[in-house]
Protein backbone atom coordinates (compact mmCIF):
# COMPACT_ATOMS: atom_id res chain seq x y z
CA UNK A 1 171.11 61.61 138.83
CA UNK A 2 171.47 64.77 140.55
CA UNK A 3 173.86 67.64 139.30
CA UNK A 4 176.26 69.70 141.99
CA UNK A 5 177.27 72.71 140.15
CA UNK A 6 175.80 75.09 142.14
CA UNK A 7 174.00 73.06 145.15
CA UNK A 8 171.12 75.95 145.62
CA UNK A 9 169.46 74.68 142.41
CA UNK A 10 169.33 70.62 142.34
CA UNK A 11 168.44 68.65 139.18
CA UNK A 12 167.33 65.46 139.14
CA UNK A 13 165.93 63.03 136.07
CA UNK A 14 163.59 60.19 136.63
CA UNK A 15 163.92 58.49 133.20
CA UNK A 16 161.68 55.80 133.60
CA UNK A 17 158.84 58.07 134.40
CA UNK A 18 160.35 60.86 132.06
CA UNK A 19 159.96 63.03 135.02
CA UNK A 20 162.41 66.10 135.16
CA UNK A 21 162.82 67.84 139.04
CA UNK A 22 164.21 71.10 139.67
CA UNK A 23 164.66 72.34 143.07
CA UNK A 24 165.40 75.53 144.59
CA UNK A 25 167.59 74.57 147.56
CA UNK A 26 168.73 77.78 149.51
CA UNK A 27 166.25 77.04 152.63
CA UNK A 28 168.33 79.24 155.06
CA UNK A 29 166.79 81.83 152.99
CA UNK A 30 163.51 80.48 152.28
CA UNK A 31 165.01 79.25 148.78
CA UNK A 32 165.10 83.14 147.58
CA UNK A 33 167.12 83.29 144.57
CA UNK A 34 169.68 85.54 143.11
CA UNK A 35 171.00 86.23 139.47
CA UNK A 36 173.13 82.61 139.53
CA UNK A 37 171.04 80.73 141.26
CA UNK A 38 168.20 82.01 138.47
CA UNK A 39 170.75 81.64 135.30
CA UNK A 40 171.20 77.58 136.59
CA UNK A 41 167.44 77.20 136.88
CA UNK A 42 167.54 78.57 133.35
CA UNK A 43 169.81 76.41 131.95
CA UNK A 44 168.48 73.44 133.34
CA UNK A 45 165.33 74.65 131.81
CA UNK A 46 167.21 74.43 128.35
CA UNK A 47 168.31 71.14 129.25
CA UNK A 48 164.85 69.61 130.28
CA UNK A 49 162.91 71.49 126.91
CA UNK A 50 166.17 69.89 124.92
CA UNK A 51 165.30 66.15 126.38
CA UNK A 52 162.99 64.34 124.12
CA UNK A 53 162.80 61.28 127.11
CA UNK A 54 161.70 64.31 129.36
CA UNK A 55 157.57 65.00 129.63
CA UNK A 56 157.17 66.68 132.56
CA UNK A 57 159.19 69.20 134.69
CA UNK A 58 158.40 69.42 138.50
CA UNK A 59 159.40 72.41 140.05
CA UNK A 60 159.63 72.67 143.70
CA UNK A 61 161.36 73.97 146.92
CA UNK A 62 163.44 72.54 149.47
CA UNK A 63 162.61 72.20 152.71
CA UNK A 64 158.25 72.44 152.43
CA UNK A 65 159.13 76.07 151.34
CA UNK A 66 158.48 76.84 147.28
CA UNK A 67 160.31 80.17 147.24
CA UNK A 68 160.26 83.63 148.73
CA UNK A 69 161.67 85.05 145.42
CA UNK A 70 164.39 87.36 144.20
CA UNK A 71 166.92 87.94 147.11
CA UNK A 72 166.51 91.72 148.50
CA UNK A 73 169.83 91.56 150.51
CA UNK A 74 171.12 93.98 147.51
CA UNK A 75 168.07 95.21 145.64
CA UNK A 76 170.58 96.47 143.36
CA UNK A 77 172.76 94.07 142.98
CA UNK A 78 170.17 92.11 140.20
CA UNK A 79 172.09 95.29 138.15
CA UNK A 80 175.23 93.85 137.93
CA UNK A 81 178.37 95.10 139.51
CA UNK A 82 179.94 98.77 139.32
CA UNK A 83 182.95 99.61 137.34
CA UNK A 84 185.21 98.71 139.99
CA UNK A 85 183.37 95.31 140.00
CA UNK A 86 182.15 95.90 143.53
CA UNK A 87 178.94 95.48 144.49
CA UNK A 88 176.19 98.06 142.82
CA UNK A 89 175.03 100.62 145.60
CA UNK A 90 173.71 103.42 143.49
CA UNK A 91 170.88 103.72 141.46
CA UNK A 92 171.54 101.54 138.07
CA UNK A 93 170.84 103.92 134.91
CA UNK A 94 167.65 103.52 132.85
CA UNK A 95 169.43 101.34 130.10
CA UNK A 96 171.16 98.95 132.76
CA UNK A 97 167.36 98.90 134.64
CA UNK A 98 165.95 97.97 130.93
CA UNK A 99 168.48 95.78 129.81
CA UNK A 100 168.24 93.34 132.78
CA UNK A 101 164.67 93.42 132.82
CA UNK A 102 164.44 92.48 129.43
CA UNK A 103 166.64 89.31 130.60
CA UNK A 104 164.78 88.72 133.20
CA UNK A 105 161.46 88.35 131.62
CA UNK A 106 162.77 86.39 129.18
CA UNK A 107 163.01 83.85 132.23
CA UNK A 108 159.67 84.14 132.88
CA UNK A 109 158.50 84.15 128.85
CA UNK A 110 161.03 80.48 128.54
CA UNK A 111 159.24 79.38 131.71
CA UNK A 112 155.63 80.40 130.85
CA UNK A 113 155.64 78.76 126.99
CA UNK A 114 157.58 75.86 128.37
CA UNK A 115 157.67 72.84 125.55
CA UNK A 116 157.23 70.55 128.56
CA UNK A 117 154.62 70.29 131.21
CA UNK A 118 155.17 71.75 134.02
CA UNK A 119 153.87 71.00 137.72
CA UNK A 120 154.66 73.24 140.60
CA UNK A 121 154.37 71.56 144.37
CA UNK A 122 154.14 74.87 146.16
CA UNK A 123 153.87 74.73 150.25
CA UNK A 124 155.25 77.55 152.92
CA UNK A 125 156.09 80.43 151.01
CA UNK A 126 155.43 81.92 147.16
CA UNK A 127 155.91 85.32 147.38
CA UNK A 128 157.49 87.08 144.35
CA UNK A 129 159.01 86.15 141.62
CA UNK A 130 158.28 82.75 143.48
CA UNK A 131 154.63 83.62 143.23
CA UNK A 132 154.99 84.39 139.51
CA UNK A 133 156.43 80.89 138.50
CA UNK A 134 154.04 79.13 140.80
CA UNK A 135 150.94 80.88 138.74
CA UNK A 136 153.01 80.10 135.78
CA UNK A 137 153.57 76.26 135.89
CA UNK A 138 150.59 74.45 134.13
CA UNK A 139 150.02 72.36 136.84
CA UNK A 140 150.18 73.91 140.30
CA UNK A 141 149.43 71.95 143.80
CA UNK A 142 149.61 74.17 146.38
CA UNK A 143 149.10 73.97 150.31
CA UNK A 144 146.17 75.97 151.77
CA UNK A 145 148.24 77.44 154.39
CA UNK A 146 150.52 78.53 151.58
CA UNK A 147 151.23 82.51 151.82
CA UNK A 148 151.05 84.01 148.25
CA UNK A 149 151.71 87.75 147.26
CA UNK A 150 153.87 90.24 145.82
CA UNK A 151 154.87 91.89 148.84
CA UNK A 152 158.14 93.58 146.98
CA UNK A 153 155.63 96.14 145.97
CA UNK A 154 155.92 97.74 149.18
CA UNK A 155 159.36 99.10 148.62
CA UNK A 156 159.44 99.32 144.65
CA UNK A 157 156.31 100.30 143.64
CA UNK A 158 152.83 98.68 142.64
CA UNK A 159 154.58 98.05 138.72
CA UNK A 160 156.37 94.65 138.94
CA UNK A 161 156.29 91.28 138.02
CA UNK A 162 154.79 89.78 135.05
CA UNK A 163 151.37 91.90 134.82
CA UNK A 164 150.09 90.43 132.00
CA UNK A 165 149.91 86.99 133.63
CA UNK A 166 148.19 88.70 136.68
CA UNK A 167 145.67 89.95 135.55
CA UNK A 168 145.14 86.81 133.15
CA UNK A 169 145.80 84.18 135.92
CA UNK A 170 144.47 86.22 138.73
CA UNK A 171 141.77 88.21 136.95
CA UNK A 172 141.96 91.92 137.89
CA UNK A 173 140.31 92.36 141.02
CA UNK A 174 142.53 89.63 142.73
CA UNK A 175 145.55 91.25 140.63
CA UNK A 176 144.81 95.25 141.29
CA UNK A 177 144.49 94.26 145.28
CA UNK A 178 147.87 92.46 145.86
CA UNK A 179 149.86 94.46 143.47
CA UNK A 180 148.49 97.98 145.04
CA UNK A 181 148.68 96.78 148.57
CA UNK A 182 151.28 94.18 148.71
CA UNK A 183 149.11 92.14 150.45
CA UNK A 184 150.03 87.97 151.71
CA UNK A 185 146.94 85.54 151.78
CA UNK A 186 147.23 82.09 152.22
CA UNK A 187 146.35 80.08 149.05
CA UNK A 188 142.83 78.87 150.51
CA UNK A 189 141.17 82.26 150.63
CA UNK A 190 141.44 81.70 147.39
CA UNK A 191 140.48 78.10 146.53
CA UNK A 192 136.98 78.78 145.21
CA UNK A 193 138.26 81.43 142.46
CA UNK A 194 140.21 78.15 140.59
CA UNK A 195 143.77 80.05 140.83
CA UNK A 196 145.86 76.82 141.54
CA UNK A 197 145.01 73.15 140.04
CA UNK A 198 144.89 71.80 143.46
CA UNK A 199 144.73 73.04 146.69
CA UNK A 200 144.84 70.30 149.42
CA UNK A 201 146.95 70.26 153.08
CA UNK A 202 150.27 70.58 153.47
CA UNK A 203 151.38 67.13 154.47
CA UNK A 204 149.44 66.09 150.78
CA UNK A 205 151.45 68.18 148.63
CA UNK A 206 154.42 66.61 147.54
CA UNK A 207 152.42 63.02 146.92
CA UNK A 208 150.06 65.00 145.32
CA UNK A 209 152.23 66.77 143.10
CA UNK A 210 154.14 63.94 141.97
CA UNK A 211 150.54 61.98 141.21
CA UNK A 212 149.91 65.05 138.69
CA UNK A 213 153.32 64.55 137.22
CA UNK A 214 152.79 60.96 136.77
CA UNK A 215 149.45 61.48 135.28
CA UNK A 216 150.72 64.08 132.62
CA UNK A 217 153.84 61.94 132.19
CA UNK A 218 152.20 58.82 130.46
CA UNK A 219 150.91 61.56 127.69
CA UNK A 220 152.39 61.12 124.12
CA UNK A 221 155.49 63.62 124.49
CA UNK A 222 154.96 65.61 120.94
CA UNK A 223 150.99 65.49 121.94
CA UNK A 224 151.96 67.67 124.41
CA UNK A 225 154.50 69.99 122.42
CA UNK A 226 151.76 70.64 120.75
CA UNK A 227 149.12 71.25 122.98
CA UNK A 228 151.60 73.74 124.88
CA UNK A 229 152.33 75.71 121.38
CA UNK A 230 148.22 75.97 120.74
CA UNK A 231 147.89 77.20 124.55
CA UNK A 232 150.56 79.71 123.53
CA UNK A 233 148.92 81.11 120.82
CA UNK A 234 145.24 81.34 122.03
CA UNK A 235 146.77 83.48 125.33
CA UNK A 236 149.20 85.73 122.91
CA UNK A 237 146.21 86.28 120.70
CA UNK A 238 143.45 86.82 123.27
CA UNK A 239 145.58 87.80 126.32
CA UNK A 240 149.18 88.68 126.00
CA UNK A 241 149.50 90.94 122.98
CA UNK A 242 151.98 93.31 123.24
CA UNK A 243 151.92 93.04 127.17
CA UNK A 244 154.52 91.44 127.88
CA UNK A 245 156.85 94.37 126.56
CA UNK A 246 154.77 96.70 128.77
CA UNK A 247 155.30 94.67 132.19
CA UNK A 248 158.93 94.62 131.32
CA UNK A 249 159.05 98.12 130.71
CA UNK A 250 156.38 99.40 133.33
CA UNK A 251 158.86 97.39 135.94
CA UNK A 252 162.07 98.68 134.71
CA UNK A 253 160.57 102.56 135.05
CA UNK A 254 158.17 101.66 138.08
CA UNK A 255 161.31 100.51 140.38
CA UNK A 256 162.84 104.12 139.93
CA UNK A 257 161.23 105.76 142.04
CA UNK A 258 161.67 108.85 143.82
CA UNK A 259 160.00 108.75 147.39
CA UNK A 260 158.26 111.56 148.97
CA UNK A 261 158.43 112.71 153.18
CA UNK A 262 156.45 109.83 155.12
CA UNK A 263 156.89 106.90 152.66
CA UNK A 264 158.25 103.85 153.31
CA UNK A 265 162.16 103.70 151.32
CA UNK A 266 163.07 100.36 151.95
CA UNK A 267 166.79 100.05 149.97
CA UNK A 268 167.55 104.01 152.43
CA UNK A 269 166.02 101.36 155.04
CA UNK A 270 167.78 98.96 154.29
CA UNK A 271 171.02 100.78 154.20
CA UNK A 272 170.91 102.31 157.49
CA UNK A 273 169.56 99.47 159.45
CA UNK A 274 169.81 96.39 158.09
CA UNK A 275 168.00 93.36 156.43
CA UNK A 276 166.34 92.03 159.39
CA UNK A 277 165.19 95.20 160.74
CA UNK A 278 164.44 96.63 157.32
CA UNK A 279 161.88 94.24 157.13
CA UNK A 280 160.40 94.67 160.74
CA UNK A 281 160.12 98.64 159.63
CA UNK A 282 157.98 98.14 156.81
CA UNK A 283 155.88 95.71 158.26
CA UNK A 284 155.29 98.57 160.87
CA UNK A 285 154.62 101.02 158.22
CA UNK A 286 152.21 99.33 156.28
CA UNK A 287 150.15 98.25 158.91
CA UNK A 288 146.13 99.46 159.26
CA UNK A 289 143.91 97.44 161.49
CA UNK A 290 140.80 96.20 159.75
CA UNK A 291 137.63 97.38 161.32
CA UNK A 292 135.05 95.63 163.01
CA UNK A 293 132.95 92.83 161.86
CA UNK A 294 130.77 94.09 158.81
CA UNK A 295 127.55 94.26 159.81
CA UNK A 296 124.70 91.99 158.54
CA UNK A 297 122.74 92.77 155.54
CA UNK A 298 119.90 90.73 156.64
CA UNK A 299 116.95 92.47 158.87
C-alpha cells in the first residue's frame, strides 16, 4: 500500500515479508528535505516502531539519489515563521535556535534507537542530515561512487550534526576532517575503515539492500526489540553519555555565528545572489589545490 499525504515522503508495507519502505521522493532537489517533509518521515517512523507485523524498515531515496539533506533554500526557515507568519529572514533568537534543535535531534535520537531494524540503500548523494541517517541505520548498503560529507559546515560552522555519532561511527580522525573542512568523498575511499555494512556498485544497491532486509526480516521480531534496546545501552553507557545534549547545544550556538572580512557568509550569499550561484561562490571560496604527488618514502 502506498500512502499520498504528502507525495515527497512515500510509505509502503510489504506484509508478507514484514518489510516497512520509506522513501524520500523530492528528486528535483536531490530528495533534500524540509521541516514537513521531515515531520511525515517522523510519523511514519511512529507508525512502523507501532507495527508488531513490521521487522525491518528500509529507508531509501528516489531516483538512485539517498538524500542531499536539510533544504538550504531558507536556512532560516527550519526556525519557523515570523510574527507576521511570513517567511523567517532574520536571525532566529537563541531560545527559538535551541528549541528547534532540541526537536530536531529528537529525530535523529527516534531514528538512531529505532525498535525496528533499519537498512539504508544509499547511492548518489548523502550529504547532511542525509549523511547522518545513512551512518545511523543499522544496516547501510551504500554505492562506492556515493558522495558522503557534511558540506553545510562551510556556511554554518564546523559544530553541526549529531557529533556524538561521528566521532563513534566515524572515529575521530575521519570525523575532525569532514566536519572542519566540509569535505565530499565518495563512500569507497572509505571501504576499508568498515563505515557502511556494504559497499558494492551502484547498479547492486537496491537488490542488495533489499537481500539485507530480507535476511534481518525472517528474525524473531521481539529478538530484535531486544537486541536494539541492549545496543542502546552499551553505546549510551560507553559512547553517548551526556553527548547528545552537547551536539544539540554546540549546533544551536555553533550556527550563530558572526563572520569576520574574507569569510565565506553563505545565507548574506545567498541573499544577494541566489541559490544557484550561492553555491558556485562557495565552491570558489573553499577551493585549495592539493600539491604534487607525495614523494616516496622508499630509497
Amino acid at each position: 500500500m502506498t500512502t499520498a499525504e504528502d507525495n515527497r515522503v512515500l510509505f509502503e508495507v510489504d506484509r508478507d515479508k514484514r518489510i516497512a519502505t520509506i522513501t524520500l521522493n523530492n528528486p528535483k532537489q536531490r530528495n533534500s528535505y524540509d521541516a514537513s517533509m521531515r515531520n511525515l518521515l517522523a510519523r511514519y517512523l511512529d507508525d512502523v516502531a507501532e507495527d508488531d507485523d513490521i521487522t525491518v524498515l528500509l529507508l531509501r531515496g528516489a531516483d538512485g539519489v539517498f538524500s542531499t539533506g536539510a533544504d538550504m533554500n531558507n536556512a532560516y526557515g527550519w526556525y519557523g515563521p515570523d510574527k507576521q507568519d511570513k517567511p523567517a529572514k532574520n536571525r532566529p533568537s537563541q531560545r527559538r535556535r535551541l528549541t528547534v534543535d532540541r526537536k530536531s535531534f529528537g529525530f535523529y535520537h527516534n531514528l538512531m534507537g529505532f525498535p525496528k531494524v533499519t537498512v539504508g540503500e544509499i547511492s548518489g548523494y548523502a550529504l547532511g542530515g542525509g549523511f547522518e541517517m545513512a551512518l545511523m541505520t543499522d544496516i547501510s548498503v551504500i554505492a562506492r561512487d556515493t558522495r558522503i560529507g557534511m558540506p553545510a559546515t562551510r556556511f554554518l560552522g564546523p559544530a553541526l550534526g549529531s557529533l556524538h555519532m561521528f566521532f563513534h561511527r566515524l572515529g575521530p580522525v575521519l570525523a575532525r576532517r569532514l566536519l572542519l573542512t566540509g569535505d565530499i568523498i565518495r563512500a569507497g575511499e572509505v571501504e576499508h575503515l568498515g563505515v557502511f555494512t556494504d559497499t558494492c556498485d551502484a547498479a547492486a544497491v537496491p537488490a542488495r539492500a533489499r537481500y539485507w532486509a530480507e535476511k534481518a526480516a525472517k528474525m524473531p521480531a521481539d529478538g530484535v526489540v531486544i537486541a536494539k534496546e541492549a545496543f542502546r545501552l552499551v553505546e549510551q553507557s560507553q559512547a553517548y553519555q551526556g553527548e547528545e545534549v552537547a551536539s544539540y547545544l554546540f549546533h544551536a550556538y555553533g550556527t550563530n555565528l558572526q563572520f569576520a572580512e574574507g569569510e565565506f557568509n553563505f545565507v548574506k550569499t545567498r541573499a544577494q545572489h541566489g541559490t544557484k550561484e550561492a553555491f558556485r561562490l562557495r565552491d570558489e571560496h573553499f577551493f585549495v589545490p592539493e600539491p604534487g604527488p607525495r614523494p616516496d618514502p622508499s630509497p
